[in-house]
C-alpha atoms as a PDB file:
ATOM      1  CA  UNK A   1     -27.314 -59.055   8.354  1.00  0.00           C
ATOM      2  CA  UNK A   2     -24.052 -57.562   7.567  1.00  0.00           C
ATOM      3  CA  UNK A   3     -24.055 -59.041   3.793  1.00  0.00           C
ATOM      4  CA  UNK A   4     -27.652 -56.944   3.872  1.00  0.00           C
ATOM      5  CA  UNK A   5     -25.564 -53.702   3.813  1.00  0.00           C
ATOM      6  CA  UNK A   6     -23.282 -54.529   1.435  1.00  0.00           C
ATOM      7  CA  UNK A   7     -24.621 -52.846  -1.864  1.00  0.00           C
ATOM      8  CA  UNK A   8     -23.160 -52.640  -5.279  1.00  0.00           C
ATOM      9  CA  UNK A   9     -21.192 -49.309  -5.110  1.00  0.00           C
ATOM     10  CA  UNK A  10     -19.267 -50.861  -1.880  1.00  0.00           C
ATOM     11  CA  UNK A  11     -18.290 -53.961  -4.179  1.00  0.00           C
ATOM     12  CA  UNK A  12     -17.099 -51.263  -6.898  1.00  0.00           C
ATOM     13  CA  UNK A  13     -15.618 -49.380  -4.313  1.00  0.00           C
ATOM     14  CA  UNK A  14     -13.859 -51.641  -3.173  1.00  0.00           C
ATOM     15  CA  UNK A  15     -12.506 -53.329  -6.726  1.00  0.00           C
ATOM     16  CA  UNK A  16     -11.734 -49.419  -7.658  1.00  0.00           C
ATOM     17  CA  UNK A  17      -9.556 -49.137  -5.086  1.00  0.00           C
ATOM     18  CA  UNK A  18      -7.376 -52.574  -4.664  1.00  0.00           C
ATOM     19  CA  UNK A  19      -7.042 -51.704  -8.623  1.00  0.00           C
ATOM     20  CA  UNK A  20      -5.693 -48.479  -7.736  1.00  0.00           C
ATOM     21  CA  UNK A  21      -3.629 -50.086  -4.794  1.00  0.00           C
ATOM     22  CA  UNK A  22      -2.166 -52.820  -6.716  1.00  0.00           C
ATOM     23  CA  UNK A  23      -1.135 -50.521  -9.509  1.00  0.00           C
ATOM     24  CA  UNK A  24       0.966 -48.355  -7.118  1.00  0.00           C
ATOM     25  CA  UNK A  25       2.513 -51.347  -5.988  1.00  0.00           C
ATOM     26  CA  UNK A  26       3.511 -52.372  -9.190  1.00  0.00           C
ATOM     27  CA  UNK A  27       5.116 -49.201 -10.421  1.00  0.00           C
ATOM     28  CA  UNK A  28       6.699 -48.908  -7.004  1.00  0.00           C
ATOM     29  CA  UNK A  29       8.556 -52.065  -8.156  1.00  0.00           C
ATOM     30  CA  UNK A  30      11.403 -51.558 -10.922  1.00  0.00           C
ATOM     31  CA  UNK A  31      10.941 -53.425 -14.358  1.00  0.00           C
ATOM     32  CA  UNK A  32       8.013 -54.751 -16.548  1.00  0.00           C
ATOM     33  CA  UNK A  33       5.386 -56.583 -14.347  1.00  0.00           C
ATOM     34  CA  UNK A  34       2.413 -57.670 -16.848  1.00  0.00           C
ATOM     35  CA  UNK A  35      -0.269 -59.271 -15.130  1.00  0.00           C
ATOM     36  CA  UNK A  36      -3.839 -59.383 -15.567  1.00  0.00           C
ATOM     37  CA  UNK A  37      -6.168 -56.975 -14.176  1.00  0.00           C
ATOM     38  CA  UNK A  38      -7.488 -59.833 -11.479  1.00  0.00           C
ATOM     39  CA  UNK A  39      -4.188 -59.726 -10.227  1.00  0.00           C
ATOM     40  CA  UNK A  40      -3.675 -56.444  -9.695  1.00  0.00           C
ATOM     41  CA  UNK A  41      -7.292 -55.856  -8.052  1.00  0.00           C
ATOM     42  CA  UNK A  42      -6.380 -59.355  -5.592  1.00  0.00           C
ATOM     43  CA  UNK A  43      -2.855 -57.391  -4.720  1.00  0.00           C
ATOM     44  CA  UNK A  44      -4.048 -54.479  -3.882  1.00  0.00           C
ATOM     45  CA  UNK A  45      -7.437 -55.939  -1.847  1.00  0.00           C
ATOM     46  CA  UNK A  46      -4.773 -58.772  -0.258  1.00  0.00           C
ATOM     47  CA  UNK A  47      -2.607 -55.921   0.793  1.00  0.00           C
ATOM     48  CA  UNK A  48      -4.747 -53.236   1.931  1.00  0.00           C
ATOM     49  CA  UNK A  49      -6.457 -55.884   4.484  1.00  0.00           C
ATOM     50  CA  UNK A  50      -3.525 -57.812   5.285  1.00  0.00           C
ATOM     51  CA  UNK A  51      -1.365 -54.860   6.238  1.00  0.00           C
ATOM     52  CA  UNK A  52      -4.059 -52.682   7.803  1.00  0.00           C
ATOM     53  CA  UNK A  53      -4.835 -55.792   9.888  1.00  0.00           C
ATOM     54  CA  UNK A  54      -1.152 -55.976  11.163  1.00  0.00           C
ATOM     55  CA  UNK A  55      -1.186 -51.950  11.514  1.00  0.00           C
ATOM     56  CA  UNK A  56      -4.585 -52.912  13.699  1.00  0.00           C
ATOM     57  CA  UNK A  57      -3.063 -55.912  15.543  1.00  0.00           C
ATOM     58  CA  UNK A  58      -0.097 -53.770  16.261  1.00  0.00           C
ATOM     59  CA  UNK A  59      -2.747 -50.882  18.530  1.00  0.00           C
ATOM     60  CA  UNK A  60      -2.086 -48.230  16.036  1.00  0.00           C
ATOM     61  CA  UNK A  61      -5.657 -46.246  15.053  1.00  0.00           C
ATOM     62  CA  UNK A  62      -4.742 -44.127  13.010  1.00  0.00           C
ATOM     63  CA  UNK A  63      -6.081 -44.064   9.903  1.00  0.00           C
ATOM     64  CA  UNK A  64      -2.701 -43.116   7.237  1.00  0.00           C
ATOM     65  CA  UNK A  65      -0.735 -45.279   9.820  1.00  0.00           C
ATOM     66  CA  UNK A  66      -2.996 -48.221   8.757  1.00  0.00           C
ATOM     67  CA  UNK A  67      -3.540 -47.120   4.978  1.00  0.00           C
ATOM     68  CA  UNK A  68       0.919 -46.937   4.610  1.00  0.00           C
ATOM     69  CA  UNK A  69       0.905 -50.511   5.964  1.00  0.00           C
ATOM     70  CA  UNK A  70      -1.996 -51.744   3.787  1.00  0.00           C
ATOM     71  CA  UNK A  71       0.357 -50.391   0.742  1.00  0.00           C
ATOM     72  CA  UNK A  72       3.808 -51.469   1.872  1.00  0.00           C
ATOM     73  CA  UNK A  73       1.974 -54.856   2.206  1.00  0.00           C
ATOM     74  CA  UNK A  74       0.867 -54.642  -1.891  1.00  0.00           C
ATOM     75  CA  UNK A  75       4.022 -53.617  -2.377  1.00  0.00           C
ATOM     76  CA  UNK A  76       5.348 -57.048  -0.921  1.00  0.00           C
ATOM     77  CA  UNK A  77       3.046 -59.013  -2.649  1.00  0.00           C
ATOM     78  CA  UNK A  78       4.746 -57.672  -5.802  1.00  0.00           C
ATOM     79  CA  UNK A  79       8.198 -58.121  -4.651  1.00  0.00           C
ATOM     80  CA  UNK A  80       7.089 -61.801  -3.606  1.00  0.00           C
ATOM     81  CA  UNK A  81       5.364 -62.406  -6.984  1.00  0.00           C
ATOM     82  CA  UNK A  82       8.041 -61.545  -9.032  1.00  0.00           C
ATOM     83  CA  UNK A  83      10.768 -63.173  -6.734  1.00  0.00           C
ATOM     84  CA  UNK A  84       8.984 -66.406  -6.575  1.00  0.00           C
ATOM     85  CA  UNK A  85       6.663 -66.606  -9.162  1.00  0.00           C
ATOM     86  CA  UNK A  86       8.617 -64.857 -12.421  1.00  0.00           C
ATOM     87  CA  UNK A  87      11.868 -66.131 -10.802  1.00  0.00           C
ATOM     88  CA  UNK A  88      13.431 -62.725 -11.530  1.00  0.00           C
ATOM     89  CA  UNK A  89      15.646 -60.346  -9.729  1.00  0.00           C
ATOM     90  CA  UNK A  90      14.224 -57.112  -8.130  1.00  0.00           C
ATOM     91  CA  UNK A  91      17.019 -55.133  -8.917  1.00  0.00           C
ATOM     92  CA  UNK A  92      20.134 -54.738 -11.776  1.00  0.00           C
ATOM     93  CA  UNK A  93      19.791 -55.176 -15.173  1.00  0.00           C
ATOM     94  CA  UNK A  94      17.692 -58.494 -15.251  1.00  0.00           C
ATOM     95  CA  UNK A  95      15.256 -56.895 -13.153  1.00  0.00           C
ATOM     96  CA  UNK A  96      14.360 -54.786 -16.650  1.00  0.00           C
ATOM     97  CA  UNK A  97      14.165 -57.435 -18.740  1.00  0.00           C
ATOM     98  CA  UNK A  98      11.053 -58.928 -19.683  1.00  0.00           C
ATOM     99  CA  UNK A  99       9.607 -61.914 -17.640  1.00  0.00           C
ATOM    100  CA  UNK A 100       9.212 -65.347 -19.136  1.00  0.00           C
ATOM    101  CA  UNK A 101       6.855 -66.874 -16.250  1.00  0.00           C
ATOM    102  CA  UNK A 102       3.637 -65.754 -14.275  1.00  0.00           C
ATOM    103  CA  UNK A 103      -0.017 -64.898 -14.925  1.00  0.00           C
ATOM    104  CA  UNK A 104      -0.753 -63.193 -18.231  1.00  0.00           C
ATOM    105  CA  UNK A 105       3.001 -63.206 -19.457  1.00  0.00           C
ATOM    106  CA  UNK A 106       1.972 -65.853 -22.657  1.00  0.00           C
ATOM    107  CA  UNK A 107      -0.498 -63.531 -23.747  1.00  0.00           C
ATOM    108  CA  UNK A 108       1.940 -60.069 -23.057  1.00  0.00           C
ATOM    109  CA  UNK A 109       4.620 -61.536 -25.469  1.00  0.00           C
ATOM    110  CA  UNK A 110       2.404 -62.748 -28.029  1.00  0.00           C
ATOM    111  CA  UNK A 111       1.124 -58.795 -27.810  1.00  0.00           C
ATOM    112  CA  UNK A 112       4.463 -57.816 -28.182  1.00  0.00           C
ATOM    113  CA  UNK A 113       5.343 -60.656 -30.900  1.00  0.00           C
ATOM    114  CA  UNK A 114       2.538 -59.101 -33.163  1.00  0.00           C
ATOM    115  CA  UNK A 115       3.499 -56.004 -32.889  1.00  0.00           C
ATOM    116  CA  UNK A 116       7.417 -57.043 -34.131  1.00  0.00           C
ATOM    117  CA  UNK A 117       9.119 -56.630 -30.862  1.00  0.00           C
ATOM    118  CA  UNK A 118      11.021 -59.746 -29.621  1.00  0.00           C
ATOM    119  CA  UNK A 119      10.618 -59.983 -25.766  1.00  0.00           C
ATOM    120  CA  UNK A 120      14.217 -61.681 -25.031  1.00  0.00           C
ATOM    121  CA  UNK A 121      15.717 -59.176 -26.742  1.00  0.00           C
ATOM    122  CA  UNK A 122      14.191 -55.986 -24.678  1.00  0.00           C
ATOM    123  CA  UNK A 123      16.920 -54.534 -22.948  1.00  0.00           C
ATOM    124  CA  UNK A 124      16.750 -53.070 -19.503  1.00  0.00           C
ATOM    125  CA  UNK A 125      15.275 -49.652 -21.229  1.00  0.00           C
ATOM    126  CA  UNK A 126      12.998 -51.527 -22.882  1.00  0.00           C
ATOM    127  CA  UNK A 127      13.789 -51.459 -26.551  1.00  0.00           C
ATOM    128  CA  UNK A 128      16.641 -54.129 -28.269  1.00  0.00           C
ATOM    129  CA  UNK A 129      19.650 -52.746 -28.018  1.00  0.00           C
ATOM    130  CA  UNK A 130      18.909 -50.013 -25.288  1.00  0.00           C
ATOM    131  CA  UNK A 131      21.757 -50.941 -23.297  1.00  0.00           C
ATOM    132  CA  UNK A 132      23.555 -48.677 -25.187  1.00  0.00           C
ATOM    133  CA  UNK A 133      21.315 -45.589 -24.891  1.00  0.00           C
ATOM    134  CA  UNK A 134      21.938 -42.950 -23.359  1.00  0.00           C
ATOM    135  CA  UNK A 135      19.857 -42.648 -20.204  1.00  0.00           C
ATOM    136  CA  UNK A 136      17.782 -39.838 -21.664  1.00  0.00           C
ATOM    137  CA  UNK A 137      16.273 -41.955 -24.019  1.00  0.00           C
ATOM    138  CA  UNK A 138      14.636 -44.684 -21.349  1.00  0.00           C
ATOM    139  CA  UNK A 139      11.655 -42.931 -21.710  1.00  0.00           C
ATOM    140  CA  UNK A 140      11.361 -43.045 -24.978  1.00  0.00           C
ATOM    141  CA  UNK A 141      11.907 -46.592 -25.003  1.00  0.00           C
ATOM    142  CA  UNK A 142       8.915 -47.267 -22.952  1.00  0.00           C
ATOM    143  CA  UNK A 143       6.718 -45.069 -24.135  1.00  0.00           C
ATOM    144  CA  UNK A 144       7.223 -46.922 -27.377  1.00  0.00           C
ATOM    145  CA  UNK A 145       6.842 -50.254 -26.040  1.00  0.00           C
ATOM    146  CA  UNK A 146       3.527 -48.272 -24.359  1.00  0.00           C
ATOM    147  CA  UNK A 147       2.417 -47.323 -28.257  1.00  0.00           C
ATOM    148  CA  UNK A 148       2.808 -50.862 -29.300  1.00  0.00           C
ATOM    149  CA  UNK A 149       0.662 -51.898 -27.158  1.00  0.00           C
ATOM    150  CA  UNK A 150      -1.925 -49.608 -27.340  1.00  0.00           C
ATOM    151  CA  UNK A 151      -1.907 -49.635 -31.583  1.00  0.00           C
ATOM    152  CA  UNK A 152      -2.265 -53.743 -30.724  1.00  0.00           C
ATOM    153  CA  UNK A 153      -5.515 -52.396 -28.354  1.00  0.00           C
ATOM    154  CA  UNK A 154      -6.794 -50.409 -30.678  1.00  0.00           C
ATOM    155  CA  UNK A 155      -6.361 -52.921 -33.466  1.00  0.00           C
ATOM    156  CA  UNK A 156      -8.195 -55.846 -31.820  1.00  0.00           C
ATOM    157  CA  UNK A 157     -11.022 -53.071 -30.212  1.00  0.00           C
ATOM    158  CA  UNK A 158     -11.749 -52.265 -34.228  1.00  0.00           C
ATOM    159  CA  UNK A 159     -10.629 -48.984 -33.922  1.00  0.00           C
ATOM    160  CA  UNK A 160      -8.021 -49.031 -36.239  1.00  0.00           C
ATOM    161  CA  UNK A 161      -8.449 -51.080 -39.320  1.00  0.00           C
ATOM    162  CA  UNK A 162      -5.649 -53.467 -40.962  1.00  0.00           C
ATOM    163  CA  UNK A 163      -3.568 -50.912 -43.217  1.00  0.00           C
ATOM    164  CA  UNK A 164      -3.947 -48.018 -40.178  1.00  0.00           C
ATOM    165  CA  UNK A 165      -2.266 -50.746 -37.577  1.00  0.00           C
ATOM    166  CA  UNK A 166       0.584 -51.497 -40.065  1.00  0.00           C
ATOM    167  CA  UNK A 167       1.353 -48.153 -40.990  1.00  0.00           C
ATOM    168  CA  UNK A 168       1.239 -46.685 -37.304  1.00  0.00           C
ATOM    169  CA  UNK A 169       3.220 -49.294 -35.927  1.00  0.00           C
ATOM    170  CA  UNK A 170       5.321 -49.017 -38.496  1.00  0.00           C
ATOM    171  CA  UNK A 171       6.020 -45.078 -38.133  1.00  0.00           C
ATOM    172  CA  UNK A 172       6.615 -46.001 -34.019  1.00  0.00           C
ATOM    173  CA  UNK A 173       9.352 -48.716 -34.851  1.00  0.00           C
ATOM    174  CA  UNK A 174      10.794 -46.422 -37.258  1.00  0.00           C
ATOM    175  CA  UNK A 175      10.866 -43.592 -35.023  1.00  0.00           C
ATOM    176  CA  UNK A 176      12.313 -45.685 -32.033  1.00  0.00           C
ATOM    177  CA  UNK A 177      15.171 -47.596 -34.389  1.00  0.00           C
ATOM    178  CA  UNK A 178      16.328 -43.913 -35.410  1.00  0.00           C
ATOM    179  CA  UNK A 179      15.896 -43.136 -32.133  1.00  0.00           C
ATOM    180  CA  UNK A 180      18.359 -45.800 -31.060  1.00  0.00           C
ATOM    181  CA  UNK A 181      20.700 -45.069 -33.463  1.00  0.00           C
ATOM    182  CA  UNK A 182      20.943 -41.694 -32.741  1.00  0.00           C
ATOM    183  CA  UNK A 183      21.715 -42.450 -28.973  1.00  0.00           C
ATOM    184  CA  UNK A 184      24.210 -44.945 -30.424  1.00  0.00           C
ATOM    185  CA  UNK A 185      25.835 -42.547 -32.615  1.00  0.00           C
ATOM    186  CA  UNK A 186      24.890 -44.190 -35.484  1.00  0.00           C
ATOM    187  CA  UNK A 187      22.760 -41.898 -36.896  1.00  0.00           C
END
Protein backbone atom coordinates (compact mmCIF):
# COMPACT_ATOMS: atom_id res chain seq x y z
CA UNK A 1 0.00 0.00 0.00
CA UNK A 2 2.85 2.23 -0.62
CA UNK A 3 0.94 4.16 -3.64
CA UNK A 4 -1.77 4.61 -0.51
CA UNK A 5 0.70 7.12 1.04
CA UNK A 6 1.54 8.90 -1.73
CA UNK A 7 -0.70 12.14 -1.55
CA UNK A 8 -0.82 15.16 -3.72
CA UNK A 9 1.66 17.53 -1.94
CA UNK A 10 4.42 14.56 -2.29
CA UNK A 11 3.67 14.58 -6.20
CA UNK A 12 4.12 18.56 -6.02
CA UNK A 13 6.91 18.11 -3.91
CA UNK A 14 8.48 16.23 -5.78
CA UNK A 15 7.82 18.16 -9.41
CA UNK A 16 8.90 21.45 -7.24
CA UNK A 17 11.98 20.17 -6.64
CA UNK A 18 13.38 18.20 -9.94
CA UNK A 19 12.17 21.79 -11.41
CA UNK A 20 14.39 23.42 -9.08
CA UNK A 21 17.14 20.66 -9.68
CA UNK A 22 17.05 20.73 -13.33
CA UNK A 23 17.24 24.49 -13.42
CA UNK A 24 20.55 24.50 -11.45
CA UNK A 25 21.79 22.13 -13.79
CA UNK A 26 21.10 24.12 -16.60
CA UNK A 27 22.64 27.37 -15.48
CA UNK A 28 25.55 25.32 -14.20
CA UNK A 29 26.06 24.64 -17.95
CA UNK A 30 27.50 27.66 -20.14
CA UNK A 31 25.25 28.99 -23.09
CA UNK A 32 21.47 29.17 -23.97
CA UNK A 33 19.71 25.80 -23.16
CA UNK A 34 15.80 26.36 -24.00
CA UNK A 35 13.84 23.48 -23.23
CA UNK A 36 10.49 22.96 -22.05
CA UNK A 37 9.51 22.90 -18.56
CA UNK A 38 8.91 18.80 -18.82
CA UNK A 39 12.38 18.65 -19.48
CA UNK A 40 13.72 20.40 -16.94
CA UNK A 41 11.35 18.73 -14.16
CA UNK A 42 12.49 14.91 -15.96
CA UNK A 43 16.36 16.25 -15.50
CA UNK A 44 16.26 17.16 -12.37
CA UNK A 45 13.84 13.98 -11.05
CA UNK A 46 16.29 11.61 -13.50
CA UNK A 47 19.22 13.06 -11.72
CA UNK A 48 18.36 13.40 -8.22
CA UNK A 49 17.40 9.46 -8.23
CA UNK A 50 19.94 8.30 -10.51
CA UNK A 51 22.85 9.89 -8.69
CA UNK A 52 21.58 9.47 -5.14
CA UNK A 53 21.15 5.80 -6.12
CA UNK A 54 24.90 5.54 -7.15
CA UNK A 55 25.84 7.76 -3.91
CA UNK A 56 23.57 4.77 -2.13
CA UNK A 57 25.09 1.86 -4.11
CA UNK A 58 28.44 3.30 -3.36
CA UNK A 59 27.66 2.80 1.07
CA UNK A 60 27.72 6.47 1.55
CA UNK A 61 24.55 7.66 4.05
CA UNK A 62 24.93 10.71 4.25
CA UNK A 63 22.44 12.79 3.29
CA UNK A 64 24.48 16.13 1.26
CA UNK A 65 26.87 13.28 0.10
CA UNK A 66 23.83 11.75 -1.72
CA UNK A 67 21.97 15.16 -2.56
CA UNK A 68 25.78 16.53 -4.46
CA UNK A 69 25.62 13.29 -6.48
CA UNK A 70 21.88 13.53 -7.30
CA UNK A 71 22.94 17.18 -8.79
CA UNK A 72 26.25 16.42 -10.47
CA UNK A 73 24.08 13.66 -12.11
CA UNK A 74 21.41 16.64 -13.55
CA UNK A 75 24.19 18.33 -14.33
CA UNK A 76 25.28 15.40 -16.75
CA UNK A 77 22.12 14.97 -18.14
CA UNK A 78 22.55 18.55 -19.42
CA UNK A 79 26.00 18.17 -20.62
CA UNK A 80 24.71 14.85 -22.42
CA UNK A 81 21.63 16.64 -23.86
CA UNK A 82 23.30 19.31 -25.35
CA UNK A 83 26.35 17.16 -26.57
CA UNK A 84 24.19 14.65 -28.19
CA UNK A 85 21.00 15.96 -28.68
CA UNK A 86 21.70 19.93 -29.80
CA UNK A 87 24.99 18.63 -31.31
CA UNK A 88 26.76 21.64 -29.75
CA UNK A 89 29.96 22.24 -27.96
CA UNK A 90 30.04 22.73 -24.12
CA UNK A 91 32.58 25.17 -24.18
CA UNK A 92 34.19 28.25 -26.61
CA UNK A 93 32.35 30.46 -28.51
CA UNK A 94 29.80 28.00 -30.19
CA UNK A 95 28.86 26.88 -26.91
CA UNK A 96 27.02 30.62 -26.69
CA UNK A 97 25.42 30.51 -29.67
CA UNK A 98 21.97 29.61 -29.98
CA UNK A 99 20.95 25.90 -30.61
CA UNK A 100 19.27 24.81 -33.80
CA UNK A 101 18.11 21.17 -32.52
CA UNK A 102 16.33 19.68 -29.34
CA UNK A 103 13.01 19.89 -27.50
CA UNK A 104 11.30 23.28 -27.56
CA UNK A 105 14.09 25.02 -29.75
CA UNK A 106 11.29 25.56 -32.94
CA UNK A 107 9.12 27.28 -30.70
CA UNK A 108 12.26 29.44 -28.74
CA UNK A 109 13.31 30.94 -32.18
CA UNK A 110 10.02 31.63 -33.47
CA UNK A 111 9.78 33.63 -29.83
CA UNK A 112 12.77 35.25 -30.66
CA UNK A 113 11.82 35.73 -34.55
CA UNK A 114 8.70 37.78 -33.34
CA UNK A 115 10.29 39.71 -31.26
CA UNK A 116 13.01 40.86 -34.30
CA UNK A 117 15.98 39.03 -33.05
CA UNK A 118 17.55 36.58 -35.58
CA UNK A 119 18.79 33.44 -33.65
CA UNK A 120 21.93 32.62 -36.07
CA UNK A 121 23.03 35.79 -35.66
CA UNK A 122 23.21 35.89 -31.57
CA UNK A 123 26.65 36.08 -30.74
CA UNK A 124 28.26 34.36 -27.82
CA UNK A 125 26.92 37.46 -25.49
CA UNK A 126 23.83 37.04 -26.79
CA UNK A 127 22.98 40.02 -28.91
CA UNK A 128 24.23 40.28 -32.99
CA UNK A 129 27.27 41.61 -33.07
CA UNK A 130 28.33 41.09 -29.32
CA UNK A 131 31.50 39.64 -30.20
CA UNK A 132 32.74 42.86 -30.19
CA UNK A 133 31.52 44.06 -26.77
CA UNK A 134 33.26 44.68 -24.26
CA UNK A 135 32.82 42.03 -21.58
CA UNK A 136 30.94 44.42 -19.32
CA UNK A 137 28.18 44.55 -21.48
CA UNK A 138 27.32 40.49 -21.52
CA UNK A 139 24.89 41.19 -19.13
CA UNK A 140 23.22 43.52 -20.74
CA UNK A 141 22.97 41.46 -23.66
CA UNK A 142 21.06 38.84 -21.90
CA UNK A 143 19.07 40.61 -19.91
CA UNK A 144 17.76 42.01 -23.16
CA UNK A 145 17.32 38.85 -24.85
CA UNK A 146 15.51 38.09 -21.12
CA UNK A 147 13.07 41.37 -21.90
CA UNK A 148 12.25 40.05 -25.27
CA UNK A 149 11.06 37.32 -24.08
CA UNK A 150 9.16 38.31 -21.36
CA UNK A 151 7.37 41.49 -23.52
CA UNK A 152 6.58 38.22 -26.05
CA UNK A 153 5.00 36.56 -22.49
CA UNK A 154 3.29 39.26 -21.62
CA UNK A 155 1.97 39.89 -25.10
CA UNK A 156 0.46 36.44 -25.73
CA UNK A 157 -0.79 36.33 -21.64
CA UNK A 158 -2.97 39.69 -22.75
CA UNK A 159 -1.19 41.74 -20.57
CA UNK A 160 0.12 44.03 -22.86
CA UNK A 161 -1.98 44.98 -25.78
CA UNK A 162 -0.69 45.35 -29.58
CA UNK A 163 0.70 49.09 -29.65
CA UNK A 164 2.25 48.52 -25.77
CA UNK A 165 4.28 45.24 -27.23
CA UNK A 166 5.59 47.27 -30.24
CA UNK A 167 6.55 50.21 -28.49
CA UNK A 168 8.32 48.32 -25.48
CA UNK A 169 10.12 46.10 -27.58
CA UNK A 170 10.94 48.67 -29.54
CA UNK A 171 12.51 50.99 -26.67
CA UNK A 172 14.59 47.45 -25.55
CA UNK A 173 16.10 46.99 -29.16
CA UNK A 174 16.82 50.55 -29.23
CA UNK A 175 18.41 50.63 -26.00
CA UNK A 176 20.53 47.40 -26.68
CA UNK A 177 21.66 48.62 -30.50
CA UNK A 178 23.00 51.92 -28.71
CA UNK A 179 24.16 49.84 -26.29
CA UNK A 180 26.25 47.92 -28.80
CA UNK A 181 27.44 50.70 -30.43
CA UNK A 182 28.65 52.30 -27.61
CA UNK A 183 30.78 49.17 -26.61
CA UNK A 184 31.86 49.26 -30.27
CA UNK A 185 32.85 52.75 -30.23
CA UNK A 186 30.46 53.69 -32.52
CA UNK A 187 28.45 55.71 -30.61
Amino acid sequence: MLLASVTLGTVLGVLVLGFVTGALARLAVPGPDPMPIWLTIAIGIVGSLGGGAIALGAGSRNAYVINTAGFVAAIALVVLYRRFVQKRPLTGPEAFRFPKRGFGVEQARERLNRAGIDPDAIGPLGLPGAAAQSPPAEADGLETVDLLHKLVDLHEAGVLTDEEYEAKRNFVVERARSSTQAGNGEG
